[in-house]
PDB file of N, CA and C in Angstrom:
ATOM      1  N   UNK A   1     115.133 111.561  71.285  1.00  0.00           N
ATOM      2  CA  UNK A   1     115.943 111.652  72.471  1.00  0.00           C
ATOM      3  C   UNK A   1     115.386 110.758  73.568  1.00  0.00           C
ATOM      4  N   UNK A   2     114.026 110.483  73.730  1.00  0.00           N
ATOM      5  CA  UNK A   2     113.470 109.529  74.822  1.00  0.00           C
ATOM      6  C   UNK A   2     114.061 108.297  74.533  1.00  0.00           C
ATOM      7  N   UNK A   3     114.045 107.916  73.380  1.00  0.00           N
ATOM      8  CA  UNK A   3     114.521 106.131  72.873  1.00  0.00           C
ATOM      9  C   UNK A   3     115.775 105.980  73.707  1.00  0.00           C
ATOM     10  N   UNK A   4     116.545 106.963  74.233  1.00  0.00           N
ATOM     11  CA  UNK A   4     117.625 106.485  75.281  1.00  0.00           C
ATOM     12  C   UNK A   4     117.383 106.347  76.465  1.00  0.00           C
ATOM     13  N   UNK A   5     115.988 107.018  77.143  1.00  0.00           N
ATOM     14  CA  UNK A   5     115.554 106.413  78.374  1.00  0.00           C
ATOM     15  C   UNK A   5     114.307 105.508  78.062  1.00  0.00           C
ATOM     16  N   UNK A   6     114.082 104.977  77.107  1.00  0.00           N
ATOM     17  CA  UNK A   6     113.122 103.580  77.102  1.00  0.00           C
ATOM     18  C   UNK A   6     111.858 104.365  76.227  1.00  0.00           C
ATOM     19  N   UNK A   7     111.949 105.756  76.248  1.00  0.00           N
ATOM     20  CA  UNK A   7     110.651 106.374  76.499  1.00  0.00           C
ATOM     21  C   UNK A   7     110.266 106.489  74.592  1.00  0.00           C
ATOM     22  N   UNK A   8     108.998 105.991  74.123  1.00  0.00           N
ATOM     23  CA  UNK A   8     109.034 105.885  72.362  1.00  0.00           C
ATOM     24  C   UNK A   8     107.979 106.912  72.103  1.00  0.00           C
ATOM     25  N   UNK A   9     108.235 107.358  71.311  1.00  0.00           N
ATOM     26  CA  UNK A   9     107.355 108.472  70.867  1.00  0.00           C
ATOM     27  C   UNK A   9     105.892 107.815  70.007  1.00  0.00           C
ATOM     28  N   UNK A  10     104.926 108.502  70.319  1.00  0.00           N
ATOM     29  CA  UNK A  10     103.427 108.119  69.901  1.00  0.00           C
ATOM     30  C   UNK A  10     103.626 107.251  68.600  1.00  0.00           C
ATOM     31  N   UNK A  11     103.253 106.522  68.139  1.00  0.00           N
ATOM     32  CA  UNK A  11     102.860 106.132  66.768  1.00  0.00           C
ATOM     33  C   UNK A  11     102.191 106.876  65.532  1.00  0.00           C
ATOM     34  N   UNK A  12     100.971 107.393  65.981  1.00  0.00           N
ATOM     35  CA  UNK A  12     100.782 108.493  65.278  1.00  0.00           C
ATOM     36  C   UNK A  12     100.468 109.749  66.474  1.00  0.00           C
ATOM     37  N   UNK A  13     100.755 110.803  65.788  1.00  0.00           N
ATOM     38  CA  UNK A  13      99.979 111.972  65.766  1.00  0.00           C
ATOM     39  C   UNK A  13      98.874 112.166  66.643  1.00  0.00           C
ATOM     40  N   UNK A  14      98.636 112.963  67.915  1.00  0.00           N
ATOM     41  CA  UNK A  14      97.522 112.971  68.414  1.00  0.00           C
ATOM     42  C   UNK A  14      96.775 113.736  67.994  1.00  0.00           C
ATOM     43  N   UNK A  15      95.638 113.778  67.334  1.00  0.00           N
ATOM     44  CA  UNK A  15      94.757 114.545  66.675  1.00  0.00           C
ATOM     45  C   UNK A  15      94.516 115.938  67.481  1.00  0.00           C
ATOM     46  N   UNK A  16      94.953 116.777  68.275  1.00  0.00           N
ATOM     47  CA  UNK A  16      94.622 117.820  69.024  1.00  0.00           C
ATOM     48  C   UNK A  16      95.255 119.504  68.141  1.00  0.00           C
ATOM     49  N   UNK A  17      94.125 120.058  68.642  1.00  0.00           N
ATOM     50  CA  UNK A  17      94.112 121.812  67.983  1.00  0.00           C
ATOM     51  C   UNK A  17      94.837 122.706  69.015  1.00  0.00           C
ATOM     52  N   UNK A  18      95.837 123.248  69.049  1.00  0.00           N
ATOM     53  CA  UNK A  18      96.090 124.226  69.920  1.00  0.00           C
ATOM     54  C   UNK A  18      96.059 125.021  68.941  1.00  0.00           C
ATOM     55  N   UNK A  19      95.614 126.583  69.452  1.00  0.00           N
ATOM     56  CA  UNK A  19      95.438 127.783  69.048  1.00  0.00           C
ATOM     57  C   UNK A  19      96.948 128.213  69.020  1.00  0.00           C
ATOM     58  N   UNK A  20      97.477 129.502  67.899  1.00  0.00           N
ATOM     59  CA  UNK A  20      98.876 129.844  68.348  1.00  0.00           C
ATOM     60  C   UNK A  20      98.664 131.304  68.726  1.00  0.00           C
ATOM     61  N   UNK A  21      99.128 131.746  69.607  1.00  0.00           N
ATOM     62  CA  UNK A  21      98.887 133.310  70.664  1.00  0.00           C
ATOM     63  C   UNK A  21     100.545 133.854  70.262  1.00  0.00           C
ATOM     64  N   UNK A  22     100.410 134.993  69.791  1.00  0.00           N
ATOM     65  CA  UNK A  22     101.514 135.657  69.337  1.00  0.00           C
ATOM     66  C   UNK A  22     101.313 136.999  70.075  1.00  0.00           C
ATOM     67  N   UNK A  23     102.126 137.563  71.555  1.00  0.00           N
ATOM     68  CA  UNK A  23     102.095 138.954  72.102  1.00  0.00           C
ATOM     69  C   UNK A  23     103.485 139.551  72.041  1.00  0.00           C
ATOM     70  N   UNK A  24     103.145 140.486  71.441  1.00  0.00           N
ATOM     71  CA  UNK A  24     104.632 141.543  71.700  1.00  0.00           C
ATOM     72  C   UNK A  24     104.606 142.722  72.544  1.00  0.00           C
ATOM     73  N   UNK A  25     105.533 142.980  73.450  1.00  0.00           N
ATOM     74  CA  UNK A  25     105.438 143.866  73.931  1.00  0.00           C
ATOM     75  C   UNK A  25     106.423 144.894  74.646  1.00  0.00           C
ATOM     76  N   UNK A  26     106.396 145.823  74.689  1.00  0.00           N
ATOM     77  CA  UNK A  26     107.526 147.006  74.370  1.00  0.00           C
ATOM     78  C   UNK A  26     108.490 146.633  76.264  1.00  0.00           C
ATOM     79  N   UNK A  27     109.666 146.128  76.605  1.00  0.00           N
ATOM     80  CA  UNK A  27     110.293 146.032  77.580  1.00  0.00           C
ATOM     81  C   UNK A  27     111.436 146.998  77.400  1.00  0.00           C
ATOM     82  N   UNK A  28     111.134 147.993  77.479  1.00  0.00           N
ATOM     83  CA  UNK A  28     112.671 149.055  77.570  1.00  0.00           C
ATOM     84  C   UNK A  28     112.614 149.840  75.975  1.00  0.00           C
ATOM     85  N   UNK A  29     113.639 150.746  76.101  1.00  0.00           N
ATOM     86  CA  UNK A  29     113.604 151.484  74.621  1.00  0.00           C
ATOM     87  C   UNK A  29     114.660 150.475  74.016  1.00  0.00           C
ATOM     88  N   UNK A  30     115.052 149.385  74.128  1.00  0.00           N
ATOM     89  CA  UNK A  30     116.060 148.895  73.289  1.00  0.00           C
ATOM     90  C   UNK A  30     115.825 147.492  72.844  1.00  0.00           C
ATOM     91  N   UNK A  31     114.718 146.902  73.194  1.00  0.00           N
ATOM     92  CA  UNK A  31     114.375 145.724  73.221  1.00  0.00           C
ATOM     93  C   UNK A  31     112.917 145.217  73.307  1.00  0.00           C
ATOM     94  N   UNK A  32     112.362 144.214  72.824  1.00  0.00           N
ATOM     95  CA  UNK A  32     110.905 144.055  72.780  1.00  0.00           C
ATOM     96  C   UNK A  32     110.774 142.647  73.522  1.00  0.00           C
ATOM     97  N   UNK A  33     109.344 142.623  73.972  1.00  0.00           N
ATOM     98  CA  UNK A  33     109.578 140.813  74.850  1.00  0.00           C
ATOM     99  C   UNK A  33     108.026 140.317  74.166  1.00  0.00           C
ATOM    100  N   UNK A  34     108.394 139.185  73.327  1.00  0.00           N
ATOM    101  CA  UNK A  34     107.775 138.288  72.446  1.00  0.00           C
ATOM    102  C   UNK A  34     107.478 136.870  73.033  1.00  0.00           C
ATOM    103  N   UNK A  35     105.871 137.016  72.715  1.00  0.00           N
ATOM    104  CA  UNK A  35     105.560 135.674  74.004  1.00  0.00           C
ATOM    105  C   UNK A  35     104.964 134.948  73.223  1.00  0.00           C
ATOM    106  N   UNK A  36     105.115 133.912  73.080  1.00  0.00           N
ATOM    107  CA  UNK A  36     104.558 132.774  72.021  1.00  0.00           C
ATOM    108  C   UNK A  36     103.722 131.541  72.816  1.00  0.00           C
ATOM    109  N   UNK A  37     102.661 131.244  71.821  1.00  0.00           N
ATOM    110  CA  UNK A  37     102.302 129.678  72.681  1.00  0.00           C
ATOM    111  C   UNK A  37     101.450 129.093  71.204  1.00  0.00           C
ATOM    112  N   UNK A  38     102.024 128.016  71.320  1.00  0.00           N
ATOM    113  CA  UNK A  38     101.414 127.101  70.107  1.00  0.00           C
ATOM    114  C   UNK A  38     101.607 125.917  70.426  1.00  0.00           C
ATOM    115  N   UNK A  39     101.406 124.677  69.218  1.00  0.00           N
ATOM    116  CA  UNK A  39     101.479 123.122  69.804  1.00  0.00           C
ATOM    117  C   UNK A  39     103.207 122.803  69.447  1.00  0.00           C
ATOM    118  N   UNK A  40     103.539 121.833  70.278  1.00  0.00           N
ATOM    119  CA  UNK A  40     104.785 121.764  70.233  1.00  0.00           C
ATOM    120  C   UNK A  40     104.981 120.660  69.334  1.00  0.00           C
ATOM    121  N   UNK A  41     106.223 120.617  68.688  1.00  0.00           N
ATOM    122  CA  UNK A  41     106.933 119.598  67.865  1.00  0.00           C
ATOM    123  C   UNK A  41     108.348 119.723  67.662  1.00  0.00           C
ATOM    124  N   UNK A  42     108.749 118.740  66.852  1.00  0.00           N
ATOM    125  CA  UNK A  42     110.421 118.496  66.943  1.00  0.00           C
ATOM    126  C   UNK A  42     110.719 119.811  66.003  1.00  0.00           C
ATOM    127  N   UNK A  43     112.149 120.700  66.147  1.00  0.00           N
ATOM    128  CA  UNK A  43     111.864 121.436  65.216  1.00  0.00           C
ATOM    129  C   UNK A  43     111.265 122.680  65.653  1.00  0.00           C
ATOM    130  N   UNK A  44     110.683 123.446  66.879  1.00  0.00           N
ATOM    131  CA  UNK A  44     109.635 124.079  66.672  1.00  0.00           C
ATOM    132  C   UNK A  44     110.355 125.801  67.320  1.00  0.00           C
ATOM    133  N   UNK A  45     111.717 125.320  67.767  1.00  0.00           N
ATOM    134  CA  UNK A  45     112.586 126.454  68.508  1.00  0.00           C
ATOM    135  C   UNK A  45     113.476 127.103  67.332  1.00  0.00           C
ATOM    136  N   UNK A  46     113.744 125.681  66.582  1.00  0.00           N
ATOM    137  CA  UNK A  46     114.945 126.251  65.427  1.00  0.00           C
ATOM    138  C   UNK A  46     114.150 127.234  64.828  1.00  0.00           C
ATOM    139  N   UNK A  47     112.781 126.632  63.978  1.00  0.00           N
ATOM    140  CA  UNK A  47     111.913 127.082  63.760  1.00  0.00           C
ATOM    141  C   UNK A  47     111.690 128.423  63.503  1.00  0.00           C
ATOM    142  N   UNK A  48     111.462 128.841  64.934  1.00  0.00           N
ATOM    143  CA  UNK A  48     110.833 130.665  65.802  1.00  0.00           C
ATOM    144  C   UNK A  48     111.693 131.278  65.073  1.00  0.00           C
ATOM    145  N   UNK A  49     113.408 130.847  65.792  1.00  0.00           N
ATOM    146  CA  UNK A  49     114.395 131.525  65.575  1.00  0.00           C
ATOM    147  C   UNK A  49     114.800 131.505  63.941  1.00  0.00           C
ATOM    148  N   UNK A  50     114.922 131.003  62.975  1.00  0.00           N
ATOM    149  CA  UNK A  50     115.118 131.504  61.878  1.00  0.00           C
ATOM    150  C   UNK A  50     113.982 132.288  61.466  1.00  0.00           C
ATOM    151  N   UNK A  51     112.640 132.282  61.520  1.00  0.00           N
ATOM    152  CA  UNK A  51     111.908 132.785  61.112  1.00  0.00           C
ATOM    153  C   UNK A  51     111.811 134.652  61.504  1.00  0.00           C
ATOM    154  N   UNK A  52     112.198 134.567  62.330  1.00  0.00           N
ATOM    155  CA  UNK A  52     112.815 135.997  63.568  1.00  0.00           C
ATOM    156  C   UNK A  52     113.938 136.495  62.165  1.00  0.00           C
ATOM    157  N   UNK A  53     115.275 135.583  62.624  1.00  0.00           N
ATOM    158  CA  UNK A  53     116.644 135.657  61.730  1.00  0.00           C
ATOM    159  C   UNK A  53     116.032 136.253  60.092  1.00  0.00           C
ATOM    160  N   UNK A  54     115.563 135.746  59.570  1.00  0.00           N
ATOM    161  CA  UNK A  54     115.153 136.009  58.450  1.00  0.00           C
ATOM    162  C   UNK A  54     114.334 137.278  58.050  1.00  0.00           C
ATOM    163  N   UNK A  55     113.722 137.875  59.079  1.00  0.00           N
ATOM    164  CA  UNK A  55     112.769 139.413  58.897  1.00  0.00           C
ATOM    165  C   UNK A  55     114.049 140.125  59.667  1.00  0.00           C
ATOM    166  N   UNK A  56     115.361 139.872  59.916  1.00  0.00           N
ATOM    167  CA  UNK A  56     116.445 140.846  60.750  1.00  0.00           C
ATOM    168  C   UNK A  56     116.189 141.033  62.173  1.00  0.00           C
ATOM    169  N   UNK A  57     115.177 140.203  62.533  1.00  0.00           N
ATOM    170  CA  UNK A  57     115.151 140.707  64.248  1.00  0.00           C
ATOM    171  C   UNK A  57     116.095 139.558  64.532  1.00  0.00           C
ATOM    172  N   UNK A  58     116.819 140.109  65.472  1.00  0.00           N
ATOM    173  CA  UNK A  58     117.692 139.684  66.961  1.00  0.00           C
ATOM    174  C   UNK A  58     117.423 139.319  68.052  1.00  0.00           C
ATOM    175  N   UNK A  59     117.561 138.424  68.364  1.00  0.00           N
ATOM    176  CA  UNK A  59     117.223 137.746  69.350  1.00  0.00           C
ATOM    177  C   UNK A  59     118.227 137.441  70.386  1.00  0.00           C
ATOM    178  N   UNK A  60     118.348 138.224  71.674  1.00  0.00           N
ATOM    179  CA  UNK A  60     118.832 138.578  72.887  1.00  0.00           C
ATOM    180  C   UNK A  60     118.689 137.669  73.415  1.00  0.00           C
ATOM    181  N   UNK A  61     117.871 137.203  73.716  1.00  0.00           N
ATOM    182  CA  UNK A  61     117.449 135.969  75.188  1.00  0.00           C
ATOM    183  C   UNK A  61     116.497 135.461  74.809  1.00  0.00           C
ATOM    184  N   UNK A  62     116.267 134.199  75.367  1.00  0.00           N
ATOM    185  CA  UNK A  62     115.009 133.322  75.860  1.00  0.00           C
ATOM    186  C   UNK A  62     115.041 132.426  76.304  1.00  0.00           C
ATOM    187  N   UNK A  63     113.644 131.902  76.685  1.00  0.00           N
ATOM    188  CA  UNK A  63     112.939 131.121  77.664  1.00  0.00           C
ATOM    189  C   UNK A  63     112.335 130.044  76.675  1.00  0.00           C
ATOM    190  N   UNK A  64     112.060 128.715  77.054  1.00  0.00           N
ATOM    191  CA  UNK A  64     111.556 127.954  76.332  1.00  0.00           C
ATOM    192  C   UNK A  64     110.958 127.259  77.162  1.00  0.00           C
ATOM    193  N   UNK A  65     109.599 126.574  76.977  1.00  0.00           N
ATOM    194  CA  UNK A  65     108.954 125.438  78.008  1.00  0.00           C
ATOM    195  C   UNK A  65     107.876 125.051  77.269  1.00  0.00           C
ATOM    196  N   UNK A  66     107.566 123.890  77.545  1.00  0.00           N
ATOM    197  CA  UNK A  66     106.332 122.931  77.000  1.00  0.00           C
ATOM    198  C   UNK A  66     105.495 122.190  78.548  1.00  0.00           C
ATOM    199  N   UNK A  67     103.943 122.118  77.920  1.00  0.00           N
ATOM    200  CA  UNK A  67     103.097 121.613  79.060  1.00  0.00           C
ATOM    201  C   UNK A  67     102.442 121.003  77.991  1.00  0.00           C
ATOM    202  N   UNK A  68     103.184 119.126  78.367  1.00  0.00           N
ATOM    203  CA  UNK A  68     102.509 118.513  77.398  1.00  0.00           C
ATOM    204  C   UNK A  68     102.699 118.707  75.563  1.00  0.00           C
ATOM    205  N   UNK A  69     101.558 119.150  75.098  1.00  0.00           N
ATOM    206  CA  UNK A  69     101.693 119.512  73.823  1.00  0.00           C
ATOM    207  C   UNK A  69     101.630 120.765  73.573  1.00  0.00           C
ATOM    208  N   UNK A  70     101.595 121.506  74.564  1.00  0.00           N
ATOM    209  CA  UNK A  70     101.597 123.293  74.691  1.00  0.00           C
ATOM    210  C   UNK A  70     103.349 123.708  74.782  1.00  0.00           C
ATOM    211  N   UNK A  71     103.357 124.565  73.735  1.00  0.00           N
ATOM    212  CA  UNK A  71     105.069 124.913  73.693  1.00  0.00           C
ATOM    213  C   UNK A  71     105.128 126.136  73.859  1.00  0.00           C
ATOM    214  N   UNK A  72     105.485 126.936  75.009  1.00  0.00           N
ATOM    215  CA  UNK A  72     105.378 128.291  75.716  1.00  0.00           C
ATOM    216  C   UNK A  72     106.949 129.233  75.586  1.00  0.00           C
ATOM    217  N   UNK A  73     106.828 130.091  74.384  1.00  0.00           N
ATOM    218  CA  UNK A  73     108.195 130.765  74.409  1.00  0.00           C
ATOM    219  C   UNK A  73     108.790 132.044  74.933  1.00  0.00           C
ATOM    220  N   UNK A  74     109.447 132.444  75.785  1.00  0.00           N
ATOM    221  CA  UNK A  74     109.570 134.130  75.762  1.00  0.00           C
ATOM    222  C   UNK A  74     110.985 134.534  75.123  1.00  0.00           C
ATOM    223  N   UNK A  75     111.142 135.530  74.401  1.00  0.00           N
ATOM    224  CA  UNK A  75     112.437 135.911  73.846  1.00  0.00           C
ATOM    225  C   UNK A  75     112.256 137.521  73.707  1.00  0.00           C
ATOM    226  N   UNK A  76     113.540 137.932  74.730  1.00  0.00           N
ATOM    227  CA  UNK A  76     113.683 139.388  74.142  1.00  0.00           C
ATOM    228  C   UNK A  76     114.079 139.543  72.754  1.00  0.00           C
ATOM    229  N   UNK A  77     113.811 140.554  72.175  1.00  0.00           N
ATOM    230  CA  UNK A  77     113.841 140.485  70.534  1.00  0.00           C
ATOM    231  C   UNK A  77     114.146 142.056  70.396  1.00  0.00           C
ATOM    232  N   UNK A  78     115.155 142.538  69.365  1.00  0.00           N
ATOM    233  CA  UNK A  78     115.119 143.919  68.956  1.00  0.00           C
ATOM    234  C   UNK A  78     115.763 143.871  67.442  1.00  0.00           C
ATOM    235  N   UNK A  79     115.625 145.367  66.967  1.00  0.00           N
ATOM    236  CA  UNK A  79     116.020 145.448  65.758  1.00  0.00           C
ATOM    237  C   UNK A  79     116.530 146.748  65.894  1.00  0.00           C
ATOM    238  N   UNK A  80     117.695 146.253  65.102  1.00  0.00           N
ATOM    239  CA  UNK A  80     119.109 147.607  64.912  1.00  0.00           C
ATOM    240  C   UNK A  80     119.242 148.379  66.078  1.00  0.00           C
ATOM    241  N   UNK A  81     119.156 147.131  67.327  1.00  0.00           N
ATOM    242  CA  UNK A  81     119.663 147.609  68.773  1.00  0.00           C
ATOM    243  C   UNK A  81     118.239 148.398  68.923  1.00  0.00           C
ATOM    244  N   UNK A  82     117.105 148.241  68.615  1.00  0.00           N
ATOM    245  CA  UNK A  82     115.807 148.892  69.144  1.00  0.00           C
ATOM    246  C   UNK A  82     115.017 148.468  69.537  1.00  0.00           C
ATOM    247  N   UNK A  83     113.830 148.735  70.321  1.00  0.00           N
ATOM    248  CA  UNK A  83     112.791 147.829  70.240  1.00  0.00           C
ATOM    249  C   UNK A  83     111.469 147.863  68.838  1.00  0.00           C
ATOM    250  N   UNK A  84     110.880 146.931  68.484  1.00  0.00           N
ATOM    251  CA  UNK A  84     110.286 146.957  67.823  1.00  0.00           C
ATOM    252  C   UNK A  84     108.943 147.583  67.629  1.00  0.00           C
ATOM    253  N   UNK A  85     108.684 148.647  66.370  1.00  0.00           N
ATOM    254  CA  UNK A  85     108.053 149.192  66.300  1.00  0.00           C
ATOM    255  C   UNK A  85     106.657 148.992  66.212  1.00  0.00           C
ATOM    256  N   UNK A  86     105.357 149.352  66.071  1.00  0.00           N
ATOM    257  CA  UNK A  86     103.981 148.497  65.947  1.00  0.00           C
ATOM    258  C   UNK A  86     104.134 148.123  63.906  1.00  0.00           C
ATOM    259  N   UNK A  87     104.163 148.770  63.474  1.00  0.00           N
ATOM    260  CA  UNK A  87     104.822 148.265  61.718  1.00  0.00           C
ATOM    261  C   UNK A  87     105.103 146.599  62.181  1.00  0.00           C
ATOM    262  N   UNK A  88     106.400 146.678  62.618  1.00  0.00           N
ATOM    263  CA  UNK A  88     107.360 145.861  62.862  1.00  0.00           C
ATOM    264  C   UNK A  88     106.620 144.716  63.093  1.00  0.00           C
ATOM    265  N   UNK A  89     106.225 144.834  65.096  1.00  0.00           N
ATOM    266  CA  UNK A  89     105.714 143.660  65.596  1.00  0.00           C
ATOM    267  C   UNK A  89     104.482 143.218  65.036  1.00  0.00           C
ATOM    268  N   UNK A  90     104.059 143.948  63.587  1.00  0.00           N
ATOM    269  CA  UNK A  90     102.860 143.240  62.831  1.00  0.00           C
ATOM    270  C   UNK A  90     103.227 142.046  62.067  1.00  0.00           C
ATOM    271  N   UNK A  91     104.768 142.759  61.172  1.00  0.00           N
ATOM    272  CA  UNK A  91     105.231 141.507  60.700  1.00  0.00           C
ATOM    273  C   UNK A  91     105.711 140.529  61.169  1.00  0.00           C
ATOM    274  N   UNK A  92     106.116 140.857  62.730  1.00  0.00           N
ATOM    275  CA  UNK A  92     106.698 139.421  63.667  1.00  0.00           C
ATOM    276  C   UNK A  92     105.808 138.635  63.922  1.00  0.00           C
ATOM    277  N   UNK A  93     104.511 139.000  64.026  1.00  0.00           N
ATOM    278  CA  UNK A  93     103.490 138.490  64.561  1.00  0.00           C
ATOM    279  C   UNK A  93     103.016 137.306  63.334  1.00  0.00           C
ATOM    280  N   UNK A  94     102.615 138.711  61.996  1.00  0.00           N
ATOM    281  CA  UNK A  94     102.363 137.337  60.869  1.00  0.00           C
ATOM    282  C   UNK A  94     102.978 136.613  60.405  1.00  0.00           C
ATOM    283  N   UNK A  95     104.468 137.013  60.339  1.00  0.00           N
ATOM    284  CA  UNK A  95     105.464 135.760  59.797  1.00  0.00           C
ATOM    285  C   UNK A  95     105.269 134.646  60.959  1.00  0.00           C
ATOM    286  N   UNK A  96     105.672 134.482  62.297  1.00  0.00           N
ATOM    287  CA  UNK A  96     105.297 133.335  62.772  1.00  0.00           C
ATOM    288  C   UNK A  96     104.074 133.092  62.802  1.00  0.00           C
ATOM    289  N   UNK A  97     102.881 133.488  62.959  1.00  0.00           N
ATOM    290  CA  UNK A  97     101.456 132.985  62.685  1.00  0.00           C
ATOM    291  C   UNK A  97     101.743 131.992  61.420  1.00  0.00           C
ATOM    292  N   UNK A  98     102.350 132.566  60.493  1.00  0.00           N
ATOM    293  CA  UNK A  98     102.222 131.797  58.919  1.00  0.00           C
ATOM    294  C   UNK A  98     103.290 130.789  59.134  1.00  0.00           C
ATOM    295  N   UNK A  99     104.262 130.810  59.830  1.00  0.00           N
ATOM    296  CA  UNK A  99     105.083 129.699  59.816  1.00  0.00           C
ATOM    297  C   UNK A  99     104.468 128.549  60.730  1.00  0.00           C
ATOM    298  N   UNK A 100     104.329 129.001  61.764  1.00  0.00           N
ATOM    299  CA  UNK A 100     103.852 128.173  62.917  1.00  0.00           C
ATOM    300  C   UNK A 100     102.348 127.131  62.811  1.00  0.00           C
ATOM    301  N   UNK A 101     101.682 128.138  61.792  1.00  0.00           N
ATOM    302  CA  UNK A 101     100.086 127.071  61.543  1.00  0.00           C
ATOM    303  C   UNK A 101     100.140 126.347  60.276  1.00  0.00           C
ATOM    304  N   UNK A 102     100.548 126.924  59.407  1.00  0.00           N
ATOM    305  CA  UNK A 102     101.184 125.917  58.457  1.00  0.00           C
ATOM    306  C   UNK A 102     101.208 124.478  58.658  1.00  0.00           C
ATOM    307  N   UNK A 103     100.366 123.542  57.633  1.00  0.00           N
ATOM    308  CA  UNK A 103     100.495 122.078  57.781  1.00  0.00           C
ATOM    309  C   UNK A 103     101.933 121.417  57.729  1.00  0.00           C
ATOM    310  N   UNK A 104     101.462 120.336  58.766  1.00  0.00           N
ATOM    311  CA  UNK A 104     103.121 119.477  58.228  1.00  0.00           C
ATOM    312  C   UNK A 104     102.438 118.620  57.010  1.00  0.00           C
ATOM    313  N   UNK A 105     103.972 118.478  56.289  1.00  0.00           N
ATOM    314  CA  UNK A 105     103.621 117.316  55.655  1.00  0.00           C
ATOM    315  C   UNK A 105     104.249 115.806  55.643  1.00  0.00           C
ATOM    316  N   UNK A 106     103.776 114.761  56.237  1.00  0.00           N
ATOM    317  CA  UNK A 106     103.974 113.296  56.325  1.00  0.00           C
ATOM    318  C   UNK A 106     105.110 113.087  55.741  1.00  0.00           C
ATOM    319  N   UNK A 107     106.343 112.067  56.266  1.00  0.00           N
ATOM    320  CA  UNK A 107     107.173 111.438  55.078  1.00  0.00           C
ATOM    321  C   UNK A 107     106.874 110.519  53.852  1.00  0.00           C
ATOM    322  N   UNK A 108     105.567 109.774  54.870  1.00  0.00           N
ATOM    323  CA  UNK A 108     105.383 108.894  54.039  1.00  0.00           C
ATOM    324  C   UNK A 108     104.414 109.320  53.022  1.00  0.00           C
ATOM    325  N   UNK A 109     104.237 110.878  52.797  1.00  0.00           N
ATOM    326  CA  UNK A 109     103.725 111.384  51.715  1.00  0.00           C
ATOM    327  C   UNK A 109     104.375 112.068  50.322  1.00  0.00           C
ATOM    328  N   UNK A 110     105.587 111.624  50.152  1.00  0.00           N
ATOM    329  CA  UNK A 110     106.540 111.709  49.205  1.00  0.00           C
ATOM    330  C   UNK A 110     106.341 110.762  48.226  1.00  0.00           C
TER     331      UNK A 110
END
């Protein structure tokens, strides 16, 4: 999307580690508020959200922002109109942990 204001994306890869921080936490009896922060990339919203879609949580709202290479998410989140249980927000937590740190892999590694 920059290549239309002049702006070209890195050549390679900047070698940098961000940690990924996964908090859930109980906002009302009907809804949970899920705070994310990891390194950002193309891809990294669709991402959250199927990975959510796919364990049945719902996703109400959110917030999205990046600082730099820091990609900062908030999304209310519930299941079967509830908020999520501690069970629950274990598996929300490890399914994106496991999606989110997960290596990429190169094109030109095909």
């Amino acid at each position: 999307m920059g290549e239309a204001f002049g702006i070209m994306p890195p050549k390679e890869k900047p070698d940098v580690d961000i940690a990924t921080r996964i908090h859930i936490y109980d906002d009302g009896p009907s809804r949970s508020l899920l705070y994310i922060e990891t390194a950002d990339r193309p891809g990294l919203l669709v991402e959250i959200v199927k990975t959510l879609s796919d364990i049945s949580v719902a996703v109400e709202s959110g917030e999205f922002d990046t600082e730099g290479m820091l990609a900062k998410a908030k999304f209310h989140v519930s299941y079967r109109g509830s908020a999520l249980n501690k069970p629950l927000q274990q598996v929300v937590a490890n399914s994106l942990r496991y999606f989110l740190t997960r290596p990429t892999t190169e094109e030109s590694s095909f």
